[in-house]
PDB file of N, CA and C in Angstrom:
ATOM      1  N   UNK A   1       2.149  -0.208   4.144  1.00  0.00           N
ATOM      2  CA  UNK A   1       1.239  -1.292   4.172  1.00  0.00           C
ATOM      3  C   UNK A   1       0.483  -1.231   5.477  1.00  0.00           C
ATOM      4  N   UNK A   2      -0.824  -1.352   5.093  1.00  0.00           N
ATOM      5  CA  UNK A   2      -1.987  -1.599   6.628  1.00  0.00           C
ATOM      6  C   UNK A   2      -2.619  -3.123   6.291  1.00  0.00           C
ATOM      7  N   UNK A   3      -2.345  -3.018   8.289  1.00  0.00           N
ATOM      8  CA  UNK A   3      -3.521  -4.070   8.197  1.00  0.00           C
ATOM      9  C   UNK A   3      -5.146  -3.344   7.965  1.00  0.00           C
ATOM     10  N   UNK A   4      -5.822  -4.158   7.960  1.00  0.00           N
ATOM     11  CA  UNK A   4      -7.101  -3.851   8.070  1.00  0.00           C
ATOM     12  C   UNK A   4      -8.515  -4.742   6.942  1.00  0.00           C
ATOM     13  N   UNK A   5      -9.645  -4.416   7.002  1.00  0.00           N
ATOM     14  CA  UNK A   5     -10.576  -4.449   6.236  1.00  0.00           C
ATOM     15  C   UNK A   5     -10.494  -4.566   4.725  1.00  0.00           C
ATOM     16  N   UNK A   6     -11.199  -5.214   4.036  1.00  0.00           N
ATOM     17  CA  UNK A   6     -11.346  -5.276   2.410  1.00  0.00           C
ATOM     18  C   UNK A   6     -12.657  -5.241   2.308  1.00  0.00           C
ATOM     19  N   UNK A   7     -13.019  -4.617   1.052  1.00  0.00           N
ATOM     20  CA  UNK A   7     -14.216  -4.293   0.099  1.00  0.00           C
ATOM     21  C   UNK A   7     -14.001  -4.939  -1.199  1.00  0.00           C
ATOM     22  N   UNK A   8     -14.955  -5.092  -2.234  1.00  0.00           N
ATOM     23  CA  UNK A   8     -14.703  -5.427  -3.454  1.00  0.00           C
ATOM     24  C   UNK A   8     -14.327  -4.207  -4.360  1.00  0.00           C
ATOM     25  N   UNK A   9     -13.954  -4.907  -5.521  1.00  0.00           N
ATOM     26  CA  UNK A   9     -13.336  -3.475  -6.308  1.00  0.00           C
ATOM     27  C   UNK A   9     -14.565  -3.827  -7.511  1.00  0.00           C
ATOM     28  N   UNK A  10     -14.807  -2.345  -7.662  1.00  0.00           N
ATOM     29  CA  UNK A  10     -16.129  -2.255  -9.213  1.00  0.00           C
ATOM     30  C   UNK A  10     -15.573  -3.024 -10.146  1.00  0.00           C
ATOM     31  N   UNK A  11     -14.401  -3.130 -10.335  1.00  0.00           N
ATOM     32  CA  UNK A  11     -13.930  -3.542 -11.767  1.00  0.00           C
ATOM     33  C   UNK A  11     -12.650  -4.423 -11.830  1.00  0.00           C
ATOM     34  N   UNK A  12     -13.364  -5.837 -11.546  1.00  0.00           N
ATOM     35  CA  UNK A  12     -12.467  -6.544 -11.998  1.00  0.00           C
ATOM     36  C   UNK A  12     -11.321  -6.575 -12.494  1.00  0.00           C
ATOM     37  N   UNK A  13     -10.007  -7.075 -12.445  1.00  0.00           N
ATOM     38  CA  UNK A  13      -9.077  -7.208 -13.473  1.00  0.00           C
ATOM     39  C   UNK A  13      -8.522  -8.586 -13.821  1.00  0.00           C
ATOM     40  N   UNK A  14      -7.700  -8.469 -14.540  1.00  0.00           N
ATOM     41  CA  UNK A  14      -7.331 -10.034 -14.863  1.00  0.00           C
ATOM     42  C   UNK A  14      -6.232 -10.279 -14.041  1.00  0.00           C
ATOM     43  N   UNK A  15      -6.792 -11.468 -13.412  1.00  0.00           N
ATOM     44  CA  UNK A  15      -5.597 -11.530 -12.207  1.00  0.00           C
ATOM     45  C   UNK A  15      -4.289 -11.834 -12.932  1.00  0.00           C
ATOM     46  N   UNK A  16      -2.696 -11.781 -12.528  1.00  0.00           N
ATOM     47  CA  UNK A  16      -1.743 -12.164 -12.468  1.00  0.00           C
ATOM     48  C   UNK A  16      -0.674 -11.361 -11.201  1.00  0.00           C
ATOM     49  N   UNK A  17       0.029 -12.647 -10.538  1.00  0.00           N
ATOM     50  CA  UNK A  17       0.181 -12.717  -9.620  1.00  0.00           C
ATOM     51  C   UNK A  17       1.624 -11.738  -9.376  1.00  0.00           C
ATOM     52  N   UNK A  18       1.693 -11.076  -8.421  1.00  0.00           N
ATOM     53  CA  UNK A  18       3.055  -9.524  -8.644  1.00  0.00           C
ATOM     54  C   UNK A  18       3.454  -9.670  -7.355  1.00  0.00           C
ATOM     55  N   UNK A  19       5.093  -9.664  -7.066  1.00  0.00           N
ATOM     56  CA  UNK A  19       5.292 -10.428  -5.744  1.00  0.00           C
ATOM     57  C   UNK A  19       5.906  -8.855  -5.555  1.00  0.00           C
ATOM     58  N   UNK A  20       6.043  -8.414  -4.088  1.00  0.00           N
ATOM     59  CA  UNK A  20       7.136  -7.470  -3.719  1.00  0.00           C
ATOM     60  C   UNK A  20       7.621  -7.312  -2.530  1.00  0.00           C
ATOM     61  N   UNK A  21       8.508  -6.782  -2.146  1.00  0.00           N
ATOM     62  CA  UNK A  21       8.934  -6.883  -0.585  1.00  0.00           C
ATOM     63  C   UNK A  21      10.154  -7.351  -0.806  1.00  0.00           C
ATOM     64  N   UNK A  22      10.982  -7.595   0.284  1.00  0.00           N
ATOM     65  CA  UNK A  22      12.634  -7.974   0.269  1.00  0.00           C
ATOM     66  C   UNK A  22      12.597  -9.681   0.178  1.00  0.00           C
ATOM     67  N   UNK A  23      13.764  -9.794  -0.083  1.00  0.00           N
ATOM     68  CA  UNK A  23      14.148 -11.225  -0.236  1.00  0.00           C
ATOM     69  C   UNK A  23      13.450 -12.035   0.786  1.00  0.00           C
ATOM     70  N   UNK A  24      13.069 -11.814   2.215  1.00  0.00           N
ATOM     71  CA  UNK A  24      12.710 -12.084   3.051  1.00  0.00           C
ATOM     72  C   UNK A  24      11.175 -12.018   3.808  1.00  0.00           C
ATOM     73  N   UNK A  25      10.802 -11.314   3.114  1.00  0.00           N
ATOM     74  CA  UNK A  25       9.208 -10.453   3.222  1.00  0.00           C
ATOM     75  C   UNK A  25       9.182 -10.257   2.444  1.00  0.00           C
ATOM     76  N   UNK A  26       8.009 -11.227   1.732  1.00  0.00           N
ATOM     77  CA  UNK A  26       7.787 -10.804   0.346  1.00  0.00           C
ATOM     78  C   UNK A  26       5.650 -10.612   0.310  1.00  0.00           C
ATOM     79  N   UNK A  27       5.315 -10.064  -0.648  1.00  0.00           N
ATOM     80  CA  UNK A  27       4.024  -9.999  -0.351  1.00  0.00           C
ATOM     81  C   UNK A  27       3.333 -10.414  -1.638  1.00  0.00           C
ATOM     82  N   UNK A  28       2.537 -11.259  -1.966  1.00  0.00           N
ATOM     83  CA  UNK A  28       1.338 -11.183  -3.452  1.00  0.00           C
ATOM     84  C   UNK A  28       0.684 -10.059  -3.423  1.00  0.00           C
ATOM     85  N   UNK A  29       0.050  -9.038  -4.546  1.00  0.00           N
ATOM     86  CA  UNK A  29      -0.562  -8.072  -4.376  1.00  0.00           C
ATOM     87  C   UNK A  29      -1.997  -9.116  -4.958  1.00  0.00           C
ATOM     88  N   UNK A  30      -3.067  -8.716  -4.552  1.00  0.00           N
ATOM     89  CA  UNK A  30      -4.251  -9.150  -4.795  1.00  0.00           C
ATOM     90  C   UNK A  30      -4.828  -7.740  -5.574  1.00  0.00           C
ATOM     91  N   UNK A  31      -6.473  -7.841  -5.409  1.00  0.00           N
ATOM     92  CA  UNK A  31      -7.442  -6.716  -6.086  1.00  0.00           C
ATOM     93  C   UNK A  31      -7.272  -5.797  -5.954  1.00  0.00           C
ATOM     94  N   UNK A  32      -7.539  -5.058  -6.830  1.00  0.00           N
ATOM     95  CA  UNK A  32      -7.777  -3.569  -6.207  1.00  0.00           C
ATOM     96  C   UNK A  32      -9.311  -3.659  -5.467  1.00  0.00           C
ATOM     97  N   UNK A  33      -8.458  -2.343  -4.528  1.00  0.00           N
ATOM     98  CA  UNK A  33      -9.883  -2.531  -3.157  1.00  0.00           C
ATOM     99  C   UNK A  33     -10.142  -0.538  -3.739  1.00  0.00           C
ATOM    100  N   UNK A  34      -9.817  -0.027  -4.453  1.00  0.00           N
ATOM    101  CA  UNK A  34      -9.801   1.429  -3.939  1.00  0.00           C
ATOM    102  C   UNK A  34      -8.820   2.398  -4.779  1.00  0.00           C
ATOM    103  N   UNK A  35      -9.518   3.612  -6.009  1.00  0.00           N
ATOM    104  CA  UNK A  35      -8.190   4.408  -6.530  1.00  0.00           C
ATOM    105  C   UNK A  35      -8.096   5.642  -6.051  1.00  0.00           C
ATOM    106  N   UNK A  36      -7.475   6.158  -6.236  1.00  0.00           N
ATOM    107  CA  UNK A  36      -7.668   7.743  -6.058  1.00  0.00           C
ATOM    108  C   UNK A  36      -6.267   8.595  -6.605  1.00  0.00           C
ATOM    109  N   UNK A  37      -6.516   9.966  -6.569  1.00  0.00           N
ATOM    110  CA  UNK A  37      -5.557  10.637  -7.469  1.00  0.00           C
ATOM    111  C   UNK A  37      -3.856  10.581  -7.837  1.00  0.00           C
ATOM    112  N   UNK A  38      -3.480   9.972  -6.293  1.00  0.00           N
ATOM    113  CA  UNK A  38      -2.013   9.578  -6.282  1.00  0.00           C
ATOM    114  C   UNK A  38      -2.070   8.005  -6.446  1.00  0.00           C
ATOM    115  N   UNK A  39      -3.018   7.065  -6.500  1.00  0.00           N
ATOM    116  CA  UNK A  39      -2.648   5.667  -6.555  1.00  0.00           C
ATOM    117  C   UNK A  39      -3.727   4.864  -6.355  1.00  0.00           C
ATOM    118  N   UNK A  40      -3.579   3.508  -5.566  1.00  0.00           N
ATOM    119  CA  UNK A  40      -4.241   2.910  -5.299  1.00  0.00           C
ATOM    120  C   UNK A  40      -4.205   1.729  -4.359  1.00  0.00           C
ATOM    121  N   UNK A  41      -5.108   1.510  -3.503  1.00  0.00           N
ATOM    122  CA  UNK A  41      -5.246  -0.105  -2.478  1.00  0.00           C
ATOM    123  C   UNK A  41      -5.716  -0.735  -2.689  1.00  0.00           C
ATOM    124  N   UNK A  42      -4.505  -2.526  -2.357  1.00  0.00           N
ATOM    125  CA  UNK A  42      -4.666  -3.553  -3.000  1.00  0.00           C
ATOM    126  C   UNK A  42      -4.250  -4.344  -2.090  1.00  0.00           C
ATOM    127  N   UNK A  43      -5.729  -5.487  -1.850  1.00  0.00           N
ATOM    128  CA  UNK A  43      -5.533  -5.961  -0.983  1.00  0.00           C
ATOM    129  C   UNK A  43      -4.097  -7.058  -1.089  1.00  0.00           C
ATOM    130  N   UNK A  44      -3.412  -7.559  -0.126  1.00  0.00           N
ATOM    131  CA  UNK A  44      -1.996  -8.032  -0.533  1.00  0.00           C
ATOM    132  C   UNK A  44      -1.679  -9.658   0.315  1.00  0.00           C
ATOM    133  N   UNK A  45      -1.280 -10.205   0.085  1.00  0.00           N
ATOM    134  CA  UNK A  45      -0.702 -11.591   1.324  1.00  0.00           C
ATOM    135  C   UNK A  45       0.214 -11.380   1.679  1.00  0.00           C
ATOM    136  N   UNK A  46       0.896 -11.821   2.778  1.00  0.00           N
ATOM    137  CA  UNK A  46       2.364 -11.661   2.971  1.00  0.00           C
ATOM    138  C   UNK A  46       2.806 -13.534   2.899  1.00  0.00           C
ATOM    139  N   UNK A  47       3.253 -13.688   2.098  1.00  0.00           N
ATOM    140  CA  UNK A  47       3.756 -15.135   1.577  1.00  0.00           C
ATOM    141  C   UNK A  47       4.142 -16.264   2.826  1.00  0.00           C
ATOM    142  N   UNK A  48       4.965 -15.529   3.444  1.00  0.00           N
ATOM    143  CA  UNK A  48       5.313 -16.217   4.623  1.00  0.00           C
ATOM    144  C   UNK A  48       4.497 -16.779   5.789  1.00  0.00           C
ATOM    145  N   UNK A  49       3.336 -15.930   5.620  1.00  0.00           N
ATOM    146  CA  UNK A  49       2.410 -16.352   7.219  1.00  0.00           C
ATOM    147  C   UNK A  49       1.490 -16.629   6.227  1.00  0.00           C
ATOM    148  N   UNK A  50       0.877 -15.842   5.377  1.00  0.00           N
ATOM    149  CA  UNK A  50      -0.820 -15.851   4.900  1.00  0.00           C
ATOM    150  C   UNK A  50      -1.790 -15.142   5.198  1.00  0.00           C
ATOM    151  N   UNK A  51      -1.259 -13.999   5.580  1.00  0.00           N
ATOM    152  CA  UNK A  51      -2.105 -12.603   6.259  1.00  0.00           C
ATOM    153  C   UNK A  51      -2.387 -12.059   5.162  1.00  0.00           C
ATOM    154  N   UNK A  52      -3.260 -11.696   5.476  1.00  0.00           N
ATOM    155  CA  UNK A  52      -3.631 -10.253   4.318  1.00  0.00           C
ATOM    156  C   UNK A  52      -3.703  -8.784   4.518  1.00  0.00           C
ATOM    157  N   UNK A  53      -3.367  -8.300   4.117  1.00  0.00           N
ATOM    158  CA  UNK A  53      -2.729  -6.795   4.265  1.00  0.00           C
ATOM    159  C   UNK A  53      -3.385  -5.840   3.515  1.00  0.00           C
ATOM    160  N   UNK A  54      -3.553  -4.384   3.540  1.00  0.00           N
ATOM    161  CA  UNK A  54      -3.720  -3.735   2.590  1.00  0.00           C
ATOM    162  C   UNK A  54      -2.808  -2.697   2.142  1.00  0.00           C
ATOM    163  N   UNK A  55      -2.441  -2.524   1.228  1.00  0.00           N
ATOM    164  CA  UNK A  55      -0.876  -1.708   0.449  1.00  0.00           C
ATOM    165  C   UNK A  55      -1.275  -0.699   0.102  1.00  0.00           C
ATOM    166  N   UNK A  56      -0.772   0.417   0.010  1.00  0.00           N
ATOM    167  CA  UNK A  56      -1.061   1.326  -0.358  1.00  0.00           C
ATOM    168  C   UNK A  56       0.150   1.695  -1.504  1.00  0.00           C
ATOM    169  N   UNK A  57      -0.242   1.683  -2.912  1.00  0.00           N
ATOM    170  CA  UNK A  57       0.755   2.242  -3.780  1.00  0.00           C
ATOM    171  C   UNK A  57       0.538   3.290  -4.926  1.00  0.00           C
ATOM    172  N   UNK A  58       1.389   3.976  -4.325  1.00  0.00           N
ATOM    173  CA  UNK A  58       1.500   5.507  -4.477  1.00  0.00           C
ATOM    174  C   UNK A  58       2.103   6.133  -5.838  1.00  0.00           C
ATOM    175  N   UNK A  59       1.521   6.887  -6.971  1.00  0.00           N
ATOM    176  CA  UNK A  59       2.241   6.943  -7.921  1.00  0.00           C
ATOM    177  C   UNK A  59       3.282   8.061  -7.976  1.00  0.00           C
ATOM    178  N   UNK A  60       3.943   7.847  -8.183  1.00  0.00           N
ATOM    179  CA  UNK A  60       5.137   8.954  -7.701  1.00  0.00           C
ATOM    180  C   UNK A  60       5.180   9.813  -8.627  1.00  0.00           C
ATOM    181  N   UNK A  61       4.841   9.602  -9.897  1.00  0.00           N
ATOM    182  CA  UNK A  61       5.172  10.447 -11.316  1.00  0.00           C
ATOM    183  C   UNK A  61       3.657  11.025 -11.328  1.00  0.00           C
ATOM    184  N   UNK A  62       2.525  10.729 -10.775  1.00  0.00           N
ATOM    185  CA  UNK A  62       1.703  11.746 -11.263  1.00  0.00           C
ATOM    186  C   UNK A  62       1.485  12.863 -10.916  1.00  0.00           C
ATOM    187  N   UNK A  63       0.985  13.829 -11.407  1.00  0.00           N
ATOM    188  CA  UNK A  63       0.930  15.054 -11.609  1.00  0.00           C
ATOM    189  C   UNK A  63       0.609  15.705 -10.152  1.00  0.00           C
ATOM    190  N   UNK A  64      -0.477  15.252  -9.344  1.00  0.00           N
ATOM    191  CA  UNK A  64      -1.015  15.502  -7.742  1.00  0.00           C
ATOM    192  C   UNK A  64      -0.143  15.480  -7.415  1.00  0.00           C
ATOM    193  N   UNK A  65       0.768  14.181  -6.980  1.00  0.00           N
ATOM    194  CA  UNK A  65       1.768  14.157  -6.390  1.00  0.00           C
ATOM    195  C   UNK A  65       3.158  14.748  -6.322  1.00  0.00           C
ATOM    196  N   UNK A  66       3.116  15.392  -7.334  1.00  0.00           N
ATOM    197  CA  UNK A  66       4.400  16.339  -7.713  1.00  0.00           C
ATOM    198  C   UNK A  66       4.173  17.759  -7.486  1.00  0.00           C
ATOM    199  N   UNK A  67       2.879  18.206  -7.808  1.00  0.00           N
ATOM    200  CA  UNK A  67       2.084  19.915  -7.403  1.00  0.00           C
ATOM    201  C   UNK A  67       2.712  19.561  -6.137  1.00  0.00           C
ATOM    202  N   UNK A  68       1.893  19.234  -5.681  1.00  0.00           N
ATOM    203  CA  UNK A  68       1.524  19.352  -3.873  1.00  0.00           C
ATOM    204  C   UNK A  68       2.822  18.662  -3.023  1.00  0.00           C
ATOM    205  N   UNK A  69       3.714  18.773  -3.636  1.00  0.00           N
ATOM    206  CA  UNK A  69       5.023  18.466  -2.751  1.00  0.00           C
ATOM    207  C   UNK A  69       4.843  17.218  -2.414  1.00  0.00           C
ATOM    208  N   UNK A  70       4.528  16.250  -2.673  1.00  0.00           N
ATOM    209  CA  UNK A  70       4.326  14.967  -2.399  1.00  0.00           C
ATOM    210  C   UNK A  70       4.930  13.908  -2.024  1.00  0.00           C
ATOM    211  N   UNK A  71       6.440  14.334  -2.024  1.00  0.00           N
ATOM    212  CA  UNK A  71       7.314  13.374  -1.155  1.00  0.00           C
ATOM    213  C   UNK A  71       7.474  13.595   0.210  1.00  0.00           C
ATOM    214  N   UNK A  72       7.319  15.272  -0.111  1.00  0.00           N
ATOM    215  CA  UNK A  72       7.605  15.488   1.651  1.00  0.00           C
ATOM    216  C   UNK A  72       6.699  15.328   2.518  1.00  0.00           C
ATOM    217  N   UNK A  73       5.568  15.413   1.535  1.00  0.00           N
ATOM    218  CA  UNK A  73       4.278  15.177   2.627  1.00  0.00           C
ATOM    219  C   UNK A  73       3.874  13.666   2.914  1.00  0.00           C
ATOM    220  N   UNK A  74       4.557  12.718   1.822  1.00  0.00           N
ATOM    221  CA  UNK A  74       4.428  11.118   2.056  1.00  0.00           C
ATOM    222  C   UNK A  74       5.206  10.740   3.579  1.00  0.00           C
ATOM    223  N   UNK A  75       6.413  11.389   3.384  1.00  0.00           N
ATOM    224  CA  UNK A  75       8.038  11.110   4.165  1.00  0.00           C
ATOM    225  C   UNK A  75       7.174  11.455   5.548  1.00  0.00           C
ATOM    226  N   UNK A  76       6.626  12.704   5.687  1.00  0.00           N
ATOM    227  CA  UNK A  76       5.800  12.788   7.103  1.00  0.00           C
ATOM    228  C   UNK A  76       4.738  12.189   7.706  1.00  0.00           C
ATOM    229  N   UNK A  77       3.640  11.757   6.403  1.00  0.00           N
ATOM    230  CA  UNK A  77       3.029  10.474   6.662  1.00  0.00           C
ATOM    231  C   UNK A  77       3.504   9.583   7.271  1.00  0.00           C
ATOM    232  N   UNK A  78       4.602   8.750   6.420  1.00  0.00           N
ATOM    233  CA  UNK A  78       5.246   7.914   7.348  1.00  0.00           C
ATOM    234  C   UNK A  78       6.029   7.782   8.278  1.00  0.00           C
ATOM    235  N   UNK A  79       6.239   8.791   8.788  1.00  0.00           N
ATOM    236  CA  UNK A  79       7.118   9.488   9.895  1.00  0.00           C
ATOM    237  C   UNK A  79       6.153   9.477  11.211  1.00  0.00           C
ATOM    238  N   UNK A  80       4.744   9.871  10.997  1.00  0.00           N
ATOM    239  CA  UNK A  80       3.490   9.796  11.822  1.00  0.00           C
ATOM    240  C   UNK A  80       3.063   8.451  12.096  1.00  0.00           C
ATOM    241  N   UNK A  81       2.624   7.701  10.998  1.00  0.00           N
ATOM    242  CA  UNK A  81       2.127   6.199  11.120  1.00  0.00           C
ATOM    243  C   UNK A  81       3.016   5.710  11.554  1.00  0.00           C
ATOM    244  N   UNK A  82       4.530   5.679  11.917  1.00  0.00           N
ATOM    245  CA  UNK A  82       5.366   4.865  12.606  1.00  0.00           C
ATOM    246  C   UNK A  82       5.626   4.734  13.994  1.00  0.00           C
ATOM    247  N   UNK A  83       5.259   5.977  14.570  1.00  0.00           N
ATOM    248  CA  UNK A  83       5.140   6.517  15.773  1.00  0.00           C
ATOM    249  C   UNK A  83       3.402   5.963  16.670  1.00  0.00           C
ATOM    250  N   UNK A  84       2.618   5.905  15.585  1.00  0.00           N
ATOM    251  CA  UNK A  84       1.498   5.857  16.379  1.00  0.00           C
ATOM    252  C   UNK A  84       0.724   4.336  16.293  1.00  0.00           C
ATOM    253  N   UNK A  85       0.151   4.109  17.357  1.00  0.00           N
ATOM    254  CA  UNK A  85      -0.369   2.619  18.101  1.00  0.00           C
ATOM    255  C   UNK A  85      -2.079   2.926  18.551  1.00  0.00           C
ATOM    256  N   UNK A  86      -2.844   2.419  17.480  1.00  0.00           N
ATOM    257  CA  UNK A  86      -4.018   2.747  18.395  1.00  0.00           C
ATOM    258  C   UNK A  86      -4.900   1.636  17.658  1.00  0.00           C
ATOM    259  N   UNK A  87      -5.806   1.070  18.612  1.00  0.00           N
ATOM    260  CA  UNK A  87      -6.816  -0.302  17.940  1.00  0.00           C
ATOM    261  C   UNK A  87      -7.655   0.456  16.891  1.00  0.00           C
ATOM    262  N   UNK A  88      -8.085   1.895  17.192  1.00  0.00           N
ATOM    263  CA  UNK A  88      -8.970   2.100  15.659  1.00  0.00           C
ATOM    264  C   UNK A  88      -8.449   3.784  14.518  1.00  0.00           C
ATOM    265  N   UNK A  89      -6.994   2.727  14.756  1.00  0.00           N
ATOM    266  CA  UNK A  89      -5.931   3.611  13.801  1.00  0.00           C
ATOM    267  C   UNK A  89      -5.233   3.096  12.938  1.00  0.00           C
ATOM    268  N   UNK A  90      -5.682   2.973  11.497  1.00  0.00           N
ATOM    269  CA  UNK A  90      -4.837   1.382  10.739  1.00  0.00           C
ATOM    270  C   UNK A  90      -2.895   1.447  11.045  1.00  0.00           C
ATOM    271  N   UNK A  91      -2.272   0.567  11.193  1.00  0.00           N
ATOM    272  CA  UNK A  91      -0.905   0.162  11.788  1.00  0.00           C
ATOM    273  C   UNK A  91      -0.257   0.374  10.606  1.00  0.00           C
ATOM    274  N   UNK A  92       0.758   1.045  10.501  1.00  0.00           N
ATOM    275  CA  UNK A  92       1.852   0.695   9.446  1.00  0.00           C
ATOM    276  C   UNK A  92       2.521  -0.395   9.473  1.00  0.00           C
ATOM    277  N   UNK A  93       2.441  -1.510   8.973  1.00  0.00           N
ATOM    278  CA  UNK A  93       3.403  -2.350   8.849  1.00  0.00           C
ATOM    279  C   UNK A  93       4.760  -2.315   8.240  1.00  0.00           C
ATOM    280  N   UNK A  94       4.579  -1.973   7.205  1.00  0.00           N
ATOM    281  CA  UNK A  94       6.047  -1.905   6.595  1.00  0.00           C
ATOM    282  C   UNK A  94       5.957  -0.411   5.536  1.00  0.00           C
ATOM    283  N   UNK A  95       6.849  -0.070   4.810  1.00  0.00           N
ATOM    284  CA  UNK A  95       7.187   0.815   3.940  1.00  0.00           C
ATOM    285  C   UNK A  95       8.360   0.547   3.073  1.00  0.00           C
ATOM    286  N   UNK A  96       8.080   1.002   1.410  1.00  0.00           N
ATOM    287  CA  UNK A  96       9.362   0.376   0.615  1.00  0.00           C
ATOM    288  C   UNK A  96       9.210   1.005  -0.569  1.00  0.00           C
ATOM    289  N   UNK A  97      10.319   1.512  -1.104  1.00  0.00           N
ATOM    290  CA  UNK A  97      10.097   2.005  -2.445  1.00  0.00           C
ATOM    291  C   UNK A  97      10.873   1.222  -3.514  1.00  0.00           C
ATOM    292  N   UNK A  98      10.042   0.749  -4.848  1.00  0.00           N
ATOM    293  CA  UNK A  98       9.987   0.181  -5.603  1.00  0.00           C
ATOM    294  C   UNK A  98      10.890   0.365  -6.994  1.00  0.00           C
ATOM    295  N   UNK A  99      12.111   0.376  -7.452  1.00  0.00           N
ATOM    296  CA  UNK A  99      12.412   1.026  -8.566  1.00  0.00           C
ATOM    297  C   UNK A  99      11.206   0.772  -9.962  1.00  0.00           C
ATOM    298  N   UNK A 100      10.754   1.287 -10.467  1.00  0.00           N
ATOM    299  CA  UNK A 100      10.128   0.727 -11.958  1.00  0.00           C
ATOM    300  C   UNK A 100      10.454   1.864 -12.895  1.00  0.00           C
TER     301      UNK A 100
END
């Protein structure tokens, strides 16, 4: 999850409201802001304060993501974004994987 910026998404959807995060941190997912071949960003709240966030969720079963080694290269993603601090570098906030 990043903080940062929102855009509108071309295409509407019908809202209904999808909570996730731990018992304790939990987040609303809002619009889609953004797709692309492994997934998509959606802008998100975090319930507790009222921030808005942007999520990044990642499809694990599709096809890109499975060629191209895609866990290991996620796992180092977030291995990088956790380490690094910069005002025009979006922040990792959190990370979580989802059973579905």
């Amino acid at each position: 999850m990043a903080d940062g910026g929102y855009g509108s998404s071309p295409h509407p959807a019908a809202h209904h409201e999808e909570i996730f995060g731990s018992e304790g941190d939990q987040f609303s997912l809002g619009k889609r802001l953004a797709e692309g071949g492994q997934g998509s960003v959606h802008k998100c709240t975090q319930i507790s304060t009222g921030r808005h966030y942007a999520v990044k969720i990642i499809n694990t079963a599709s096809r890109s993501f499975k060629c191209r080694k895609g866990e290991q290269q996620l796992l180092r993603e977030i291995q990088n974004m956790e380490v690094l601090y910069h005002p025009n570098i979006v922040n990792l906030l959190a990370h979580m994987k989802e059973p579905y």
